[in-house]
N, C-alpha and C. Protein backbone atom coordinates (compact mmCIF):
# COMPACT_ATOMS: atom_id res chain seq x y z
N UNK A 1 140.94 78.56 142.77
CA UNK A 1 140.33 77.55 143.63
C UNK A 1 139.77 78.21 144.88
N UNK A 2 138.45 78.34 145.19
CA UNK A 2 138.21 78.52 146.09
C UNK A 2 137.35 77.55 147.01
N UNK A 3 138.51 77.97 148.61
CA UNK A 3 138.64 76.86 149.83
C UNK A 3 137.62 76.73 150.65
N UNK A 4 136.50 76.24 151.09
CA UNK A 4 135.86 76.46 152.28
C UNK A 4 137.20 75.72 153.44
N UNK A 5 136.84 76.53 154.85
CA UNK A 5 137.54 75.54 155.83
C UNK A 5 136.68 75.62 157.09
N UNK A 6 136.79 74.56 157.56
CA UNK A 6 135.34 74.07 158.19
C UNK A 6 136.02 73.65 159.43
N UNK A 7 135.66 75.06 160.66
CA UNK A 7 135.93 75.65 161.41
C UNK A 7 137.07 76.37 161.90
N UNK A 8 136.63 76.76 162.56
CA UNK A 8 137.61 78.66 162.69
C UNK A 8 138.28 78.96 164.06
N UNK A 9 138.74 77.49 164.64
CA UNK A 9 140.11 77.35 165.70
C UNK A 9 141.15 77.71 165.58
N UNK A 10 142.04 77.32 166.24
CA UNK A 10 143.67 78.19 166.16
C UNK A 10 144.18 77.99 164.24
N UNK A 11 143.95 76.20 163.69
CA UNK A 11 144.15 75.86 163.26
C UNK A 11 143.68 77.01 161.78
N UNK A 12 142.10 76.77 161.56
CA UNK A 12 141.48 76.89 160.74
C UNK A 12 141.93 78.84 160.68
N UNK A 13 142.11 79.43 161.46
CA UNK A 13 142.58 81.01 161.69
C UNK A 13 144.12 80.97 160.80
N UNK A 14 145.01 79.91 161.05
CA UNK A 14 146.00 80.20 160.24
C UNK A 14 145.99 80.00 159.11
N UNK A 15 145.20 78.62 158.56
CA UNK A 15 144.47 78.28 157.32
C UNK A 15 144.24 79.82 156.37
N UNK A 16 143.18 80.48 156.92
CA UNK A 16 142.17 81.41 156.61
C UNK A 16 143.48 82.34 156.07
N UNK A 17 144.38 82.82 157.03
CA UNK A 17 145.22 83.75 157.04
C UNK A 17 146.38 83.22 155.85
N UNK A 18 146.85 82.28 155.55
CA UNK A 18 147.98 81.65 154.79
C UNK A 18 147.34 81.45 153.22
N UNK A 19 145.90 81.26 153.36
CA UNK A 19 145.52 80.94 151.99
C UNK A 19 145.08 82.10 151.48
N UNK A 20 144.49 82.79 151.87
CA UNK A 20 144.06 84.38 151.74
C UNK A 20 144.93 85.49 151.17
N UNK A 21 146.50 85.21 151.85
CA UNK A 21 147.35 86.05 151.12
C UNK A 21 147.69 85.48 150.34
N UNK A 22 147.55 84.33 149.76
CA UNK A 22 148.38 83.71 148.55
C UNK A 22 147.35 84.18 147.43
N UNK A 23 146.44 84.89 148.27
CA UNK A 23 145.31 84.83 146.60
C UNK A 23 143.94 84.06 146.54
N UNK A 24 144.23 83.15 147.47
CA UNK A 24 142.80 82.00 147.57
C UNK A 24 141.40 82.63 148.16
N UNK A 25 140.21 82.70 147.11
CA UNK A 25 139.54 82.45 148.48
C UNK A 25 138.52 81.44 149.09
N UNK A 26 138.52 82.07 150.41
CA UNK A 26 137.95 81.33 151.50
C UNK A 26 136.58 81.94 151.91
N UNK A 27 136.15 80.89 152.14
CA UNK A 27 134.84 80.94 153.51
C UNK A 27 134.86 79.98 154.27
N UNK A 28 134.32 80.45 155.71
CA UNK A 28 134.99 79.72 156.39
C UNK A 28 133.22 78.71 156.53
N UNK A 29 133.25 77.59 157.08
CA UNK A 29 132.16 76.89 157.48
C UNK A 29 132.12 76.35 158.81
N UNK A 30 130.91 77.03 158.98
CA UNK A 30 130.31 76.94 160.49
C UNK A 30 129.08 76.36 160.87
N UNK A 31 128.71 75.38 162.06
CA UNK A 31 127.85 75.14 162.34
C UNK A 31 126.73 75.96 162.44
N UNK A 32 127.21 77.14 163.28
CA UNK A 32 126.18 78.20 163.01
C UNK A 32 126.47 79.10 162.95
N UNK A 33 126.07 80.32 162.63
CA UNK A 33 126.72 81.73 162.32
C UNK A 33 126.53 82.64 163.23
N UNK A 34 127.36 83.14 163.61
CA UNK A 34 127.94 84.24 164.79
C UNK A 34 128.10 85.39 164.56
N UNK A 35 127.54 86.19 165.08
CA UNK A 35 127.65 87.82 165.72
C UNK A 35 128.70 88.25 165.49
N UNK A 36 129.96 87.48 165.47
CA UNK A 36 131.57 88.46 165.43
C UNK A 36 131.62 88.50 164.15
N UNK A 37 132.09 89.73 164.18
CA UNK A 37 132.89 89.77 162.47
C UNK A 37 134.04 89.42 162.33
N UNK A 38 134.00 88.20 161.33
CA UNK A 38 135.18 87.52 161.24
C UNK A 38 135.93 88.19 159.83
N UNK A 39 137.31 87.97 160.28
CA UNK A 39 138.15 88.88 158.82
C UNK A 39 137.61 87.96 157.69
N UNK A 40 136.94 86.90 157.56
CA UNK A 40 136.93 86.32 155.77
C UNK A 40 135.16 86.18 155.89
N UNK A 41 135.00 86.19 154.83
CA UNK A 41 133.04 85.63 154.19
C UNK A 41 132.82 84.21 155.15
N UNK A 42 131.64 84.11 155.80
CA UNK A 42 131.44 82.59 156.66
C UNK A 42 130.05 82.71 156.18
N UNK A 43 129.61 81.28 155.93
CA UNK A 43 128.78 80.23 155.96
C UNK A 43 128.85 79.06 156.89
N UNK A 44 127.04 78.81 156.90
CA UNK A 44 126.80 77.37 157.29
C UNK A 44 127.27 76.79 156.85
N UNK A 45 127.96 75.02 157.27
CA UNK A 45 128.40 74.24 156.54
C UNK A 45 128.22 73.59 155.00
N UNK A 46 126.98 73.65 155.35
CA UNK A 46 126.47 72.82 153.86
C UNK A 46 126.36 73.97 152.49
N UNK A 47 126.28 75.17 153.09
CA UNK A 47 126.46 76.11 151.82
C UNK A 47 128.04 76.23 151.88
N UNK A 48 128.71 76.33 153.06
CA UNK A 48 130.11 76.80 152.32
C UNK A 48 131.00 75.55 151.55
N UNK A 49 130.48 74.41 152.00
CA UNK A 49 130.44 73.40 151.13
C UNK A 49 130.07 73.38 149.61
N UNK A 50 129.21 73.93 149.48
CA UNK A 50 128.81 73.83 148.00
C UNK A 50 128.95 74.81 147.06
N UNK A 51 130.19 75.79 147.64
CA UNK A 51 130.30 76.97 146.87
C UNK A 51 131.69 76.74 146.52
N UNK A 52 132.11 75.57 147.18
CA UNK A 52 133.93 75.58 147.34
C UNK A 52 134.09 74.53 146.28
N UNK A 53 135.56 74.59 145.83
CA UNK A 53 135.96 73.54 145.34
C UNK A 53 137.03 72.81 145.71
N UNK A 54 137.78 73.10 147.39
CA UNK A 54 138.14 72.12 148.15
C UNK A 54 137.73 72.52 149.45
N UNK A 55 137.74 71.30 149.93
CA UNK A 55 137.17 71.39 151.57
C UNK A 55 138.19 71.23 152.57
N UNK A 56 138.70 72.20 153.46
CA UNK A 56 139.88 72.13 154.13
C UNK A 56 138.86 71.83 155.57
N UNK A 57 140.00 70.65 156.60
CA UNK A 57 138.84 70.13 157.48
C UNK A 57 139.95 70.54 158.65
N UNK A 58 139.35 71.59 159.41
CA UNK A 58 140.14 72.53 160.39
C UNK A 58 139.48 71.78 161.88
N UNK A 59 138.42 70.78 161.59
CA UNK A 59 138.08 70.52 163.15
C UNK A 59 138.53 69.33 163.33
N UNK A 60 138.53 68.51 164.92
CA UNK A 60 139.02 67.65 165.71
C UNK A 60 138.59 66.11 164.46
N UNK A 61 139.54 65.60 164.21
CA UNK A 61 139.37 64.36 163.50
C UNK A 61 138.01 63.77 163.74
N UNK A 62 137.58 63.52 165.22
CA UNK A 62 136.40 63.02 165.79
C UNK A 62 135.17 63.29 165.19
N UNK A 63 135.06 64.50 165.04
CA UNK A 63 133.97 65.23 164.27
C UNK A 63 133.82 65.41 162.16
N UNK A 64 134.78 64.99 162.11
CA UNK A 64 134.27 64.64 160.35
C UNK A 64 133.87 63.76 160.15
N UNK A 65 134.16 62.41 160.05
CA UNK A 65 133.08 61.41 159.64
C UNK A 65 131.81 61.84 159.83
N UNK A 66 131.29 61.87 161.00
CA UNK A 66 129.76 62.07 161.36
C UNK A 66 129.09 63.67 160.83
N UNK A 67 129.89 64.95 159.84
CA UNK A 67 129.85 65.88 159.45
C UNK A 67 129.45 65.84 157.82
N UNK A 68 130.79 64.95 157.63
CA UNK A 68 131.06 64.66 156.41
C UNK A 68 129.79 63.81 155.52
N UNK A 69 129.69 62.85 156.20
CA UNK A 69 128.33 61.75 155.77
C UNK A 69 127.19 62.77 155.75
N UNK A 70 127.02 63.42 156.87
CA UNK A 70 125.30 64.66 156.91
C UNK A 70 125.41 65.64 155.16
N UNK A 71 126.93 65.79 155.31
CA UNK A 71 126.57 66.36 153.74
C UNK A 71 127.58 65.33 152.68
N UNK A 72 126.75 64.36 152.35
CA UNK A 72 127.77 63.20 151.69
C UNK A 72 127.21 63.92 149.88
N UNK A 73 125.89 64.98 149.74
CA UNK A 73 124.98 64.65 148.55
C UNK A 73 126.06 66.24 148.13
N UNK A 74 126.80 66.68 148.99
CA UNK A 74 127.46 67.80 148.14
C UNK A 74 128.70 67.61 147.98
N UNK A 75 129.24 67.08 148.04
CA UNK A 75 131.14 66.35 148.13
C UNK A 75 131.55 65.85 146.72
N UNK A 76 130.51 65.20 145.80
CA UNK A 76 131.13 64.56 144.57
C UNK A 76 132.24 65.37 144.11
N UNK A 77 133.57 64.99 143.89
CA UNK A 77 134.09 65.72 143.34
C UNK A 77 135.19 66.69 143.93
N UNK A 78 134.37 67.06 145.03
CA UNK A 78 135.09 68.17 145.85
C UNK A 78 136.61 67.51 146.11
N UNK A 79 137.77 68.62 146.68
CA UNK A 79 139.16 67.88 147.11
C UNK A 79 138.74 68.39 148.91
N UNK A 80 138.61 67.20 149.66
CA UNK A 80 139.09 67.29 150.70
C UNK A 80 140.48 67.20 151.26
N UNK A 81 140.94 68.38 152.03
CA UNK A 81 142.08 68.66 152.59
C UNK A 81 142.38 68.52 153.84
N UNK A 82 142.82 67.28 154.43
CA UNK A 82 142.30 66.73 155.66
C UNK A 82 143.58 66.98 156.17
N UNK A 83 143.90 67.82 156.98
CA UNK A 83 144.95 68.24 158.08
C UNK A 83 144.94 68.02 159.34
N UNK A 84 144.14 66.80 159.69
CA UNK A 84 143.56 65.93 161.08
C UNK A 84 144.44 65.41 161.45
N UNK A 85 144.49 64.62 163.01
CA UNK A 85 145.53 63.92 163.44
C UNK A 85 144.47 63.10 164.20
N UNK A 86 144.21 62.07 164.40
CA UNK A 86 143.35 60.75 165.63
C UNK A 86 144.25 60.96 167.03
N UNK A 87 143.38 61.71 167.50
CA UNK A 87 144.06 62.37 169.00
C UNK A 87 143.20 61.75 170.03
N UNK A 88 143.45 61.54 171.01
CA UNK A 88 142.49 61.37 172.19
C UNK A 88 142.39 63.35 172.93
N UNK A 89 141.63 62.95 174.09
CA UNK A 89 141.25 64.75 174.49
C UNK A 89 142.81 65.09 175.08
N UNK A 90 143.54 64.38 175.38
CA UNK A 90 144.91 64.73 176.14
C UNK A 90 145.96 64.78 175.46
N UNK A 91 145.46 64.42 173.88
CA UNK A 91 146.45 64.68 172.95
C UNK A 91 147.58 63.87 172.39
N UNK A 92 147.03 62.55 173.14
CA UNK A 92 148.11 61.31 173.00
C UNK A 92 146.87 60.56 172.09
N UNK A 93 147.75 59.46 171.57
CA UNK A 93 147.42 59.10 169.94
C UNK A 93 146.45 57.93 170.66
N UNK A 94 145.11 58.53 168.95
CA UNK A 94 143.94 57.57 169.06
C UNK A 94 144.00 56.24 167.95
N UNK A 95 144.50 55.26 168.65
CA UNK A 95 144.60 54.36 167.71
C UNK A 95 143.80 53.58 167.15
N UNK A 96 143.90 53.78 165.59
CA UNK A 96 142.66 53.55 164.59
C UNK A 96 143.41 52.17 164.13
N UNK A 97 144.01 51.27 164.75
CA UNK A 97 144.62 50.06 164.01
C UNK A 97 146.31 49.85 163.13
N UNK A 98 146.48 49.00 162.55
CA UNK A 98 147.84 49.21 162.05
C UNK A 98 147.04 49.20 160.26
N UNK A 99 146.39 48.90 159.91
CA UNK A 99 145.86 48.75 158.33
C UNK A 99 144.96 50.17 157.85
N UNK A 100 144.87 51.36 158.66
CA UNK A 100 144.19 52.58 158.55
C UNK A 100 145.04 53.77 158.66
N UNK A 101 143.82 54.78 158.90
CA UNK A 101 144.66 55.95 159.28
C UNK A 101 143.43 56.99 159.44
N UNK A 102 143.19 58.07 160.08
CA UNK A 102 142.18 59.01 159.76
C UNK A 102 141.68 59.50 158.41
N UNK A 103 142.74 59.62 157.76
CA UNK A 103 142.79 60.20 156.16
C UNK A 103 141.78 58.87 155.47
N UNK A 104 141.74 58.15 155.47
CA UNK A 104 141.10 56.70 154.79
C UNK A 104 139.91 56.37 155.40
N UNK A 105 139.72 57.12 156.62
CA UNK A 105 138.18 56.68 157.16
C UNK A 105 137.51 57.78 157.24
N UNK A 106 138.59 59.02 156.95
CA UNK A 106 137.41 59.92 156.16
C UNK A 106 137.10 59.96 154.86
N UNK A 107 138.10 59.31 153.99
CA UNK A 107 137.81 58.87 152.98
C UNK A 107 136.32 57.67 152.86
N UNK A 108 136.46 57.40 153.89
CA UNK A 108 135.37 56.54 153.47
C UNK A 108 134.29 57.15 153.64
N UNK A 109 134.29 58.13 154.44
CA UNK A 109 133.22 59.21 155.08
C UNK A 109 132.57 59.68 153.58
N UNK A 110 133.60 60.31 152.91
CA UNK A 110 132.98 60.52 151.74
C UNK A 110 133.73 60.11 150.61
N UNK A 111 132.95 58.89 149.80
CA UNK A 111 133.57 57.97 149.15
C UNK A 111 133.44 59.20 147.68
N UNK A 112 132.61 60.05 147.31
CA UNK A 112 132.25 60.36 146.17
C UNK A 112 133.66 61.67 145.58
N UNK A 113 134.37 62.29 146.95
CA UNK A 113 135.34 63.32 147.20
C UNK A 113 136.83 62.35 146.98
N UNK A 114 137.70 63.67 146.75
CA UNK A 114 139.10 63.14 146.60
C UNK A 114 139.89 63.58 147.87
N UNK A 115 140.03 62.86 148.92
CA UNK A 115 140.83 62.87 149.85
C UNK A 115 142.51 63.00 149.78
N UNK A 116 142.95 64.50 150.31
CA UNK A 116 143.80 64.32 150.15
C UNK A 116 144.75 64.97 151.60
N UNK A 117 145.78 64.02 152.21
CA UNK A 117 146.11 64.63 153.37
C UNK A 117 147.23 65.44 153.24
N UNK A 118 147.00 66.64 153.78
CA UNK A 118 148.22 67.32 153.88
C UNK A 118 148.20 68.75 155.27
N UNK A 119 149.41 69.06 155.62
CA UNK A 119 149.51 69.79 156.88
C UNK A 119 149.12 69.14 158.21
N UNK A 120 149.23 68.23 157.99
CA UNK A 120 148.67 66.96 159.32
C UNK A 120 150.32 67.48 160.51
N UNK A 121 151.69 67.60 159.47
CA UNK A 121 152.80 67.40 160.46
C UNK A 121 153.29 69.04 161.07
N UNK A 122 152.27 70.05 160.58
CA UNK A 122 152.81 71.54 160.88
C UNK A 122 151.67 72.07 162.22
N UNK A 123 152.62 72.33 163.35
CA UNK A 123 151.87 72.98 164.44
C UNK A 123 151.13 74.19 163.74
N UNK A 124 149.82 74.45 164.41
CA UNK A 124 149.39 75.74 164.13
C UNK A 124 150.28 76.79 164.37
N UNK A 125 151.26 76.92 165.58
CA UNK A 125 151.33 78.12 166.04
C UNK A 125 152.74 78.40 164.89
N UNK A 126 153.25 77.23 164.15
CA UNK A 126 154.08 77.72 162.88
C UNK A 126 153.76 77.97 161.39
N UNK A 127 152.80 76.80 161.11
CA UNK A 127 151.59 77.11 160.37
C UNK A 127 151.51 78.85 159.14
N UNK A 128 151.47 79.52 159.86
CA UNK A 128 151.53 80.90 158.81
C UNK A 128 153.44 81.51 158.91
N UNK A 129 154.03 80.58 158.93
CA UNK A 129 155.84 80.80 159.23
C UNK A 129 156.11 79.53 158.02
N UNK A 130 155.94 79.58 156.70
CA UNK A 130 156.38 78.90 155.92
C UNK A 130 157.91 78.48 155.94
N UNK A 131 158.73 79.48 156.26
CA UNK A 131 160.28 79.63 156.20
C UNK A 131 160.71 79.65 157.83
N UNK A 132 161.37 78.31 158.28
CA UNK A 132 161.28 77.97 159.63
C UNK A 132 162.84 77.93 159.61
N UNK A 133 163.66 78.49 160.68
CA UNK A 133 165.16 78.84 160.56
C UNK A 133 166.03 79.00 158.90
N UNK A 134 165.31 79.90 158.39
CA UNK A 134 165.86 79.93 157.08
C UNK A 134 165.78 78.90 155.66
N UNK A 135 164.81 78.05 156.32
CA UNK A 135 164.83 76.76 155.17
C UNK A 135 162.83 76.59 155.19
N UNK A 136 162.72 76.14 154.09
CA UNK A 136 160.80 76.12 153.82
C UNK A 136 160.99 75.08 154.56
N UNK A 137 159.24 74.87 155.15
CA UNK A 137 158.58 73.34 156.17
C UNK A 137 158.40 72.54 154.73
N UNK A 138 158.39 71.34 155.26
CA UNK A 138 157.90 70.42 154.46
C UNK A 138 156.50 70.36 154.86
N UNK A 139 155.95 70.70 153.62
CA UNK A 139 154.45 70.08 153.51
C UNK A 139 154.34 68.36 152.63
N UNK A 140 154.10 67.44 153.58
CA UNK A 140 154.29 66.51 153.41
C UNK A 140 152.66 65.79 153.31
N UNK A 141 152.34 65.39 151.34
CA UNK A 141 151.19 65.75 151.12
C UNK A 141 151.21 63.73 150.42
N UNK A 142 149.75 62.94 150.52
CA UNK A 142 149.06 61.65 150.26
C UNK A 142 148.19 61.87 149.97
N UNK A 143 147.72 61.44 148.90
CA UNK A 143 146.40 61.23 148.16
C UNK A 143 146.24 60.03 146.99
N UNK A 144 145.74 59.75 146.38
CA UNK A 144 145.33 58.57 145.63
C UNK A 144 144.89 59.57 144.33
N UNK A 145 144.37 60.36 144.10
CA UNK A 145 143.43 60.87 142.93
C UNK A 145 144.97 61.90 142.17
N UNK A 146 145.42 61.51 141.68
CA UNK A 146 146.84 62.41 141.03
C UNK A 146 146.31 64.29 140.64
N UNK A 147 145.38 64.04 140.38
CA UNK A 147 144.92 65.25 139.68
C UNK A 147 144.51 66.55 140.88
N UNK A 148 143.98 65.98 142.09
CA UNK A 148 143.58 66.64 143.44
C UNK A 148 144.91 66.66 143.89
N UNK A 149 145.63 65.63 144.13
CA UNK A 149 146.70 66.07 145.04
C UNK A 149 147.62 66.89 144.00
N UNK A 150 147.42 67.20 142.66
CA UNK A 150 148.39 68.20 142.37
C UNK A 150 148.05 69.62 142.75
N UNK A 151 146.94 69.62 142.99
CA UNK A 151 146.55 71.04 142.81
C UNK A 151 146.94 71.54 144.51
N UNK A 152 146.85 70.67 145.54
CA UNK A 152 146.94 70.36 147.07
C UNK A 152 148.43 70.59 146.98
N UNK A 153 149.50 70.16 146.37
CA UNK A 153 151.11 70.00 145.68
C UNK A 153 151.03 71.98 145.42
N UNK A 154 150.31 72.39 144.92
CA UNK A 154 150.08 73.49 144.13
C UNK A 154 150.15 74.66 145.13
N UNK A 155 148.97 74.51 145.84
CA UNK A 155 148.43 75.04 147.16
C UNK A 155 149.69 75.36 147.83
N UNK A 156 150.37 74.61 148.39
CA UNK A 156 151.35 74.54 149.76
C UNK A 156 152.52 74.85 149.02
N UNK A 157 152.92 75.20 147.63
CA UNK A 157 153.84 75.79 146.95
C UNK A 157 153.86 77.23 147.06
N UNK A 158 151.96 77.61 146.51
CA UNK A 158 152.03 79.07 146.64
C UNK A 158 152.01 79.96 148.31
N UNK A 159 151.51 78.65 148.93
CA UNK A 159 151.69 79.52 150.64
C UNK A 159 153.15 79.07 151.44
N UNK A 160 153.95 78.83 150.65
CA UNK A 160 155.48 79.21 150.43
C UNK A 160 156.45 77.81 151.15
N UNK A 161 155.41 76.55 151.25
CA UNK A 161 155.79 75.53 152.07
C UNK A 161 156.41 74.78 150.63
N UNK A 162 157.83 73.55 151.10
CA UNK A 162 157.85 72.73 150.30
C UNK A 162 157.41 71.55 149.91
N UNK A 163 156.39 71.31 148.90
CA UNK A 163 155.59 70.56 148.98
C UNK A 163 156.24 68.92 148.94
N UNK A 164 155.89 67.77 149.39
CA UNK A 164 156.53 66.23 148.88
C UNK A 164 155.45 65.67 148.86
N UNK A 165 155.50 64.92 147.98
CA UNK A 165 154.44 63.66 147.71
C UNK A 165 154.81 62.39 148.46
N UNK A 166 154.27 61.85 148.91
CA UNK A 166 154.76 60.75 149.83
C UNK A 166 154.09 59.48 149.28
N UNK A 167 152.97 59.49 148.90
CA UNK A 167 152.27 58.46 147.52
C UNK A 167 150.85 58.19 147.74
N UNK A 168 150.74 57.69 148.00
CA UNK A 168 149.20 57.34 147.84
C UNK A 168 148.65 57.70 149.55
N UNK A 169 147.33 57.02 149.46
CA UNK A 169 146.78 57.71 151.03
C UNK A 169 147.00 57.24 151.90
N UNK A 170 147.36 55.84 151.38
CA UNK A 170 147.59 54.69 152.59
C UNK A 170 148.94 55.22 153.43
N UNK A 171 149.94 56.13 152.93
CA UNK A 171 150.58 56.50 153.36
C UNK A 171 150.49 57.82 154.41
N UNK A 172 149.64 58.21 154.46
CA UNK A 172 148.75 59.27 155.58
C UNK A 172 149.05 58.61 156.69
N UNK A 173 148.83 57.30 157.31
CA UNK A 173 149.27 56.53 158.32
C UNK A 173 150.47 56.93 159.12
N UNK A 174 152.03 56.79 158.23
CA UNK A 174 152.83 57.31 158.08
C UNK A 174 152.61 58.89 158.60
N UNK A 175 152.05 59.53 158.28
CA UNK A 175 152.46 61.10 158.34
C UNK A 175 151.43 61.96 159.68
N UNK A 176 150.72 60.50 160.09
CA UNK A 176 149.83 60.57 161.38
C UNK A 176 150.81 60.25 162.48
N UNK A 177 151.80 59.20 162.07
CA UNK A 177 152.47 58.48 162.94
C UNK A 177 153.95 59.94 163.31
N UNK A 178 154.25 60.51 162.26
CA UNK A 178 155.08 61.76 162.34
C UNK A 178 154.46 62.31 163.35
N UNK A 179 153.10 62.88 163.05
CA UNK A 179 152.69 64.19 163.86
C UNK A 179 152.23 63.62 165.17
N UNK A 180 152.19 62.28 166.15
CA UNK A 180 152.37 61.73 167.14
C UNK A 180 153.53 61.96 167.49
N UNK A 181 154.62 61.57 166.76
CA UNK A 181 155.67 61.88 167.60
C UNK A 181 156.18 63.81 167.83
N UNK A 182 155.65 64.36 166.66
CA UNK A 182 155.60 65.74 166.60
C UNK A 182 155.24 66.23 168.35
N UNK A 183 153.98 65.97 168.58
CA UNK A 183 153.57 66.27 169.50
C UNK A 183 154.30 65.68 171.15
N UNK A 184 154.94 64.30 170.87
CA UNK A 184 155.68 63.91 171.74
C UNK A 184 156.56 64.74 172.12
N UNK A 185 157.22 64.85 171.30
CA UNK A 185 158.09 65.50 171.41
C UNK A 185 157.96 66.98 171.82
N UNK A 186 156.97 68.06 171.61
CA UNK A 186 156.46 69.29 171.91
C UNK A 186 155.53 69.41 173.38
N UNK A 187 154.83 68.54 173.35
CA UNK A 187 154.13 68.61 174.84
C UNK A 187 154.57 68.06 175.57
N UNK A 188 154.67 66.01 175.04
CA UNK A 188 155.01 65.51 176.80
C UNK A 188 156.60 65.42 176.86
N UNK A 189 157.53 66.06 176.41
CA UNK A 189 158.95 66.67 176.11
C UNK A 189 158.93 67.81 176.52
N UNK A 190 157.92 68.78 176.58
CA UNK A 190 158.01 70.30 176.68
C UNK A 190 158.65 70.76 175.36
N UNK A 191 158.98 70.46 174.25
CA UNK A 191 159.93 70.78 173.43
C UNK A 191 159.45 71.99 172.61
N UNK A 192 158.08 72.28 172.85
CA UNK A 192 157.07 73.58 172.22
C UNK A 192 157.16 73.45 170.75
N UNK A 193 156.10 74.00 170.50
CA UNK A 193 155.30 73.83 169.35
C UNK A 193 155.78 75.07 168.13
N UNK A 194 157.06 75.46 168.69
CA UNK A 194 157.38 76.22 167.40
C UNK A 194 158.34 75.80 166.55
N UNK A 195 158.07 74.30 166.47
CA UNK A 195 159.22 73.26 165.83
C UNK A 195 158.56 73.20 164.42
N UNK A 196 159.75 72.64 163.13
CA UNK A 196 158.74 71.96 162.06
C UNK A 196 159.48 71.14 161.32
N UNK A 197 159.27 70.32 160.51
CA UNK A 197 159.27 68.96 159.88
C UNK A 197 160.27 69.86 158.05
N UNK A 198 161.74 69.41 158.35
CA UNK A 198 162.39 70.25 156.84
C UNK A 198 162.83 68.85 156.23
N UNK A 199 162.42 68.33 155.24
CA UNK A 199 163.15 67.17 155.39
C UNK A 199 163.82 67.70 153.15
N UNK A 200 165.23 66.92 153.82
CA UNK A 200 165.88 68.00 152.82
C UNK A 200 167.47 66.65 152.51
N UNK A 201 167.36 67.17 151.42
CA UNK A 201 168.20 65.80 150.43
C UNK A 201 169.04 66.93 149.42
């Protein structure tokens, strides 16, 4: 399976780095292409879009819908991997209603793609630390399309996280509402961001 991830922030850098050694590859997708040499292959969006066969979405929730729709004619099909959170700029929660969630209105963004949310509840800066005090993170993964989210189930197995299905997308809500308090708890707590989500039975 190879990932485009569409942009190359703290986030999308650990992305790049976690899927890369498992074997995957990547290009990364960029608005426009830059002078630095970056460690993986980069493209414009709409080509690294159409070379991939999932789309990992590394930028600010704000910015996919209105991304996503500009290239709605290359998505059929594709698995979007939406690791977004509905943030305001200060990092306290953008509320999209009680009947939604980001994951579902980018789903709607692109109705023709299989939306599937996962890594929404892992800080970047733990992110490439699969094994967090001796026990795997939960990668805590929603989707609707069984066949995308296995392979997404698949993904976060081989980059050494434990994967859970939580059920369908509507449940993304849920795992938005985690990574609000995630962040509560890490910024306006001070509690830092080298925490992670083990949830274990």
């Amino acid at each position: 399976m190879k990932i485009a991830i569409l942009g190359f922030g703290n986030v999308g850098q650990k992305q790049a780095a976690i899927y890369s050694s498992a074997g995957y590859d990547v290009v990364i997708g960029l608005r426009e292409l830059v002078d630095n040499n970056l460690d993986y292959p980069s493209a414009l969006l709409a080509q690294a879009i159409e070379q991939a066969d999932a789309i990992s979405l590394a930028i600010p929730y704000s910015a996919c819908a209105p991304m996503l729709a500009m290239h709605s004619d290359l998505l059929k099909d594709k698995i979007i991997i939406d690791s977004t959170n509905p943030l305001n700029d200060d990092w306290s929660p953008l509320l999209l209603g009680e009947h939604t969630s980001a994951a579902q209105e980018i789903a709607k963004a692109a109705p023709t793609a299989h939306v599937i949310k996962a890594f929404n509840t892992i800080f970047a800066d733990v992110m490439d630390s699969p094994t967090h005090n001796k026990m795997q993170v939960t990668a805590f993964i929603a989707g609707d399309d069984h066949v995308a989210k296995s392979h997404v189930m698949t993904l976060a197995h081989n980059i050494g996280y434990a994967p859970l299905d939580t059920g369908n997308l509507a449940t993304a809500r849920l795992l938005e509402n985690m990574a609000h308090l995630n962040i509560q708890i890490a910024v306006a707590q001070q509690g830092g961001t080298d925490a992670a989500f083990i949830y274990s039975h």
